[in-house]
Structures are given as C-alpha cells and as structure tokens.
Protein backbone atom coordinates (compact mmCIF):
# COMPACT_ATOMS: atom_id res chain seq x y z
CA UNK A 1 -15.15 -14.09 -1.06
CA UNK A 2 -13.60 -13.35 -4.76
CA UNK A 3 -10.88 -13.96 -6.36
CA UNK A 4 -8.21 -10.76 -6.63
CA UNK A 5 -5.32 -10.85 -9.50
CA UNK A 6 -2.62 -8.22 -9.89
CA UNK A 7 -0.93 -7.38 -12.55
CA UNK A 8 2.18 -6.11 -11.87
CA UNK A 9 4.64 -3.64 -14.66
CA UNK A 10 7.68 -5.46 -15.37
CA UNK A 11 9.51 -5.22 -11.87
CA UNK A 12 12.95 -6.61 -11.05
CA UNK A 13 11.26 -9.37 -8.29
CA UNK A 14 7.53 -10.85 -7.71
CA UNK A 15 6.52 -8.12 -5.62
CA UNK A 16 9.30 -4.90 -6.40
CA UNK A 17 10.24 -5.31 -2.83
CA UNK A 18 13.77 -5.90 -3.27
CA UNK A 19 16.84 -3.82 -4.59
CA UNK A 20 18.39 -0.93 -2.17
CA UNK A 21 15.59 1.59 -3.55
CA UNK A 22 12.36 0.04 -2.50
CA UNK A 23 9.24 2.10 -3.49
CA UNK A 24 7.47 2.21 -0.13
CA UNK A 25 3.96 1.93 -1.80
CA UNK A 26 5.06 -1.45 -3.11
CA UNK A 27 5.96 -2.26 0.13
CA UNK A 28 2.57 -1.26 1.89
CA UNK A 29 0.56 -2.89 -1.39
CA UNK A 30 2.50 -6.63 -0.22
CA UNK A 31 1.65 -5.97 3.06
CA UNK A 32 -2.01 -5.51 2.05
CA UNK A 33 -2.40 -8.44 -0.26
CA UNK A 34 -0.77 -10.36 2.83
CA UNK A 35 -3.44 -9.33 5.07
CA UNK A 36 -6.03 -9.98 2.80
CA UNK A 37 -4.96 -13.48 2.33
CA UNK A 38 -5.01 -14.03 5.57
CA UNK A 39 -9.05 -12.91 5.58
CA UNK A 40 -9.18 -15.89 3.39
CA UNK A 41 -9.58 -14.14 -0.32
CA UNK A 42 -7.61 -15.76 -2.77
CA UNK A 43 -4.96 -13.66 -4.03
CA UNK A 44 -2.42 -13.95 -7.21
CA UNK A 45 -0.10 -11.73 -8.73
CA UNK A 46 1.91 -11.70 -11.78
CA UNK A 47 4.92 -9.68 -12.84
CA UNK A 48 5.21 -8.56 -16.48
CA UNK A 49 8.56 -9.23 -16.45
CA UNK A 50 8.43 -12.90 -15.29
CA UNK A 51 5.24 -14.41 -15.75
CA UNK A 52 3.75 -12.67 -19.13
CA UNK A 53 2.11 -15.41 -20.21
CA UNK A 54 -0.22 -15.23 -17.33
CA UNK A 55 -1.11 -11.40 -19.16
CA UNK A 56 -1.47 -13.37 -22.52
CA UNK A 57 -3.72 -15.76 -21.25
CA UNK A 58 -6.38 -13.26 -19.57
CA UNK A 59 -7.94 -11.96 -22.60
CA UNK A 60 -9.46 -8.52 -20.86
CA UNK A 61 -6.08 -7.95 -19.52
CA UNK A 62 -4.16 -8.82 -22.90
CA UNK A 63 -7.16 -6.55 -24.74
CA UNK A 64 -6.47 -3.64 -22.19
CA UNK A 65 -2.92 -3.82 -22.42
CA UNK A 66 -3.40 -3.67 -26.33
CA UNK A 67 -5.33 -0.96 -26.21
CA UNK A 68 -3.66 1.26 -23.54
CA UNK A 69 -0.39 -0.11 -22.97
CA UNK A 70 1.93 -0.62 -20.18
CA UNK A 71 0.86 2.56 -18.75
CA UNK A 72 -2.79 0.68 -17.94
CA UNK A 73 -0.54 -1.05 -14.87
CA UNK A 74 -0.88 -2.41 -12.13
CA UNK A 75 -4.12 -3.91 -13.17
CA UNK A 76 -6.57 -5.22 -10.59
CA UNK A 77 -8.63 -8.21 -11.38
CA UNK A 78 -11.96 -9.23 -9.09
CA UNK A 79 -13.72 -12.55 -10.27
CA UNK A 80 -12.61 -12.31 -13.78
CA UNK A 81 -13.65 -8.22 -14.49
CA UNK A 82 -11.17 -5.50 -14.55
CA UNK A 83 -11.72 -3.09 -11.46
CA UNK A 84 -8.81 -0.78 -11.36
CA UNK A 85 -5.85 0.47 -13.41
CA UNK A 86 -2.85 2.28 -13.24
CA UNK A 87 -2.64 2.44 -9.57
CA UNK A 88 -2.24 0.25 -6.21
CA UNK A 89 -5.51 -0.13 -4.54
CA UNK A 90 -5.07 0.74 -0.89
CA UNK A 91 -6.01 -1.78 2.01
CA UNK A 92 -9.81 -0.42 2.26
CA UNK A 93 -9.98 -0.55 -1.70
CA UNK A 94 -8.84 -4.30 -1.35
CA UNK A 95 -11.15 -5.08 1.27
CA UNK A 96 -14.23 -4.14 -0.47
CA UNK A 97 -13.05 -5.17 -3.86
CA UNK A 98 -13.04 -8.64 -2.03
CA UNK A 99 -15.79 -8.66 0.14
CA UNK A 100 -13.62 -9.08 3.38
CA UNK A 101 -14.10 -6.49 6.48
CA UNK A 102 -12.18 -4.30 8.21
CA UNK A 103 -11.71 -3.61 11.64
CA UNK A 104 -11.58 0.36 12.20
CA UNK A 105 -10.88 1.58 15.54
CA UNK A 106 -10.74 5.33 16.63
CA UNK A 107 -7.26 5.61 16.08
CA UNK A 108 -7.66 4.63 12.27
CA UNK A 109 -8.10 6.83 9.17
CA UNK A 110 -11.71 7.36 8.54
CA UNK A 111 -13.47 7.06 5.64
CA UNK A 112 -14.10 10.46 3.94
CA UNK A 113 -15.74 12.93 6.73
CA UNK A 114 -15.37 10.92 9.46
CA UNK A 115 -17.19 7.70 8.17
CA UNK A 116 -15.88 4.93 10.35
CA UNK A 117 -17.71 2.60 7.57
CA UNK A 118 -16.22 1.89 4.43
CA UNK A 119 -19.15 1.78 1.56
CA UNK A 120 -19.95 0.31 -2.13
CA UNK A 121 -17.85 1.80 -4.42
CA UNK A 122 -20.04 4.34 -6.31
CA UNK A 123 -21.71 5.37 -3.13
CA UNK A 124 -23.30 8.99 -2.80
CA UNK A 125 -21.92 8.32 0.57
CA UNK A 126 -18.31 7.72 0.06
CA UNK A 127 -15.96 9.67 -1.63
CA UNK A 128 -19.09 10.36 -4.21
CA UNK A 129 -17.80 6.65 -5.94
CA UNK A 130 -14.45 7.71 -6.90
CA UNK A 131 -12.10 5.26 -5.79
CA UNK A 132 -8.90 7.31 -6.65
CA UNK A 133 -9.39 9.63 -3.49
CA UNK A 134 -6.53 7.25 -1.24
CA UNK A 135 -8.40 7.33 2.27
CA UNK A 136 -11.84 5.61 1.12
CA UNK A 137 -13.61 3.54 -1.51
C-alpha cells in the first residue's frame, strides 16, 4: 500500500469540518481518508494554515505552489509524486491512488457505463484516463 498526503488551503481546522457552514465535500473527503485508513494506507494531511512548514519541507509541493499558487490546492501526494491538484479526489480516486479495493455492490455508483470495476487511471476503459469525471478513475 502507499503512502497518501493532502495538502489542504489554509482552512480554519485540520480537516474544514468545523464552523456552522461546513462544505459538505470536505465532509465526505474526511470520511474517505477515514475509510481508507482503515484499509490500512497510511494517510497524512496538512493544513496551510497550521502546519506550512510541512508544504516547505516537500520540495515538489513547495515548487508547485511557487509556480501555480494557492489555487494548485488541495494537493494529493502518492509515495512522494504529485497525483492531483486543485480538487478532492473522491473515494474510488483514493482507492486506486492507494492500491486498496473497493467493495461495489449493485446498489453502488458504477464506474462510467456500468463498469462495476474501477480501472488504472489512464485506462481506454475508464473514463478514457481522465480522473476529473467524479464517478470513476
């Protein structure tokens, strides 16, 4: 299994789960990291706000940050390489950014057309490899 890092935009808590307006995404994006702990992948996360020398201190993240700015978060780290910006990876994304398996059953959202497999990013297969479409890879 890897190793996942987020890196979280300056948020008011850890996770951006707290306040009276709680961003709903944030709240599903915990719950995922939660579950994919408990598949046994390592998982850390860092907030901008409160931990930016962990940002410092990862040179592609400090480089990409440099380069594109804030606007480059969240920022998704698997085994040291950069594999997504600007967006929350979803539970499936997560999963096979990790290496960990998920359990689909026929109540579930497929994977584009129906696919009850979720495949390699970049897979003719799946989604065609883009891994902004929300419901697959």
């Amino acid at each position: 299994m890897k190793k996942i890092e987020v890196f979280d935009p300056a948020m008011c808590c850890s996770t951006g789960v707290c306040g009276t307006d709680v961003d709903p995404k944030l709240v599903q994006f915990a719950s995922d990291l939660s579950w994919l702990q408990g598949q046994g992948v390592s998982v850390e996360r860092f907030n901008l706000s409160q931990q930016p020398a962990a940002f410092a201190a990862n040179e592609k993240v400090r480089a990409t940050l440099k380069e594109q700015g804030t606007e480059c978060l969240p920022m998704v780290v698997a085994d040291g390489e950069i594999v997504m910006k600007s967006v929350y990876p979803t539970r499936e994304q997560l999963a096979l950014l990790a290496g960990a398996k998920l359990s689909f059953s026929s109540s579930n959202t497929t994977c584009c057309g129906g696919e009850k497999e979720v495949k390699e990013p970049g897979s003719s297969s799946c989604c065609g490899g883009d891994a902004s479409k929300s419901s697959c890879c």
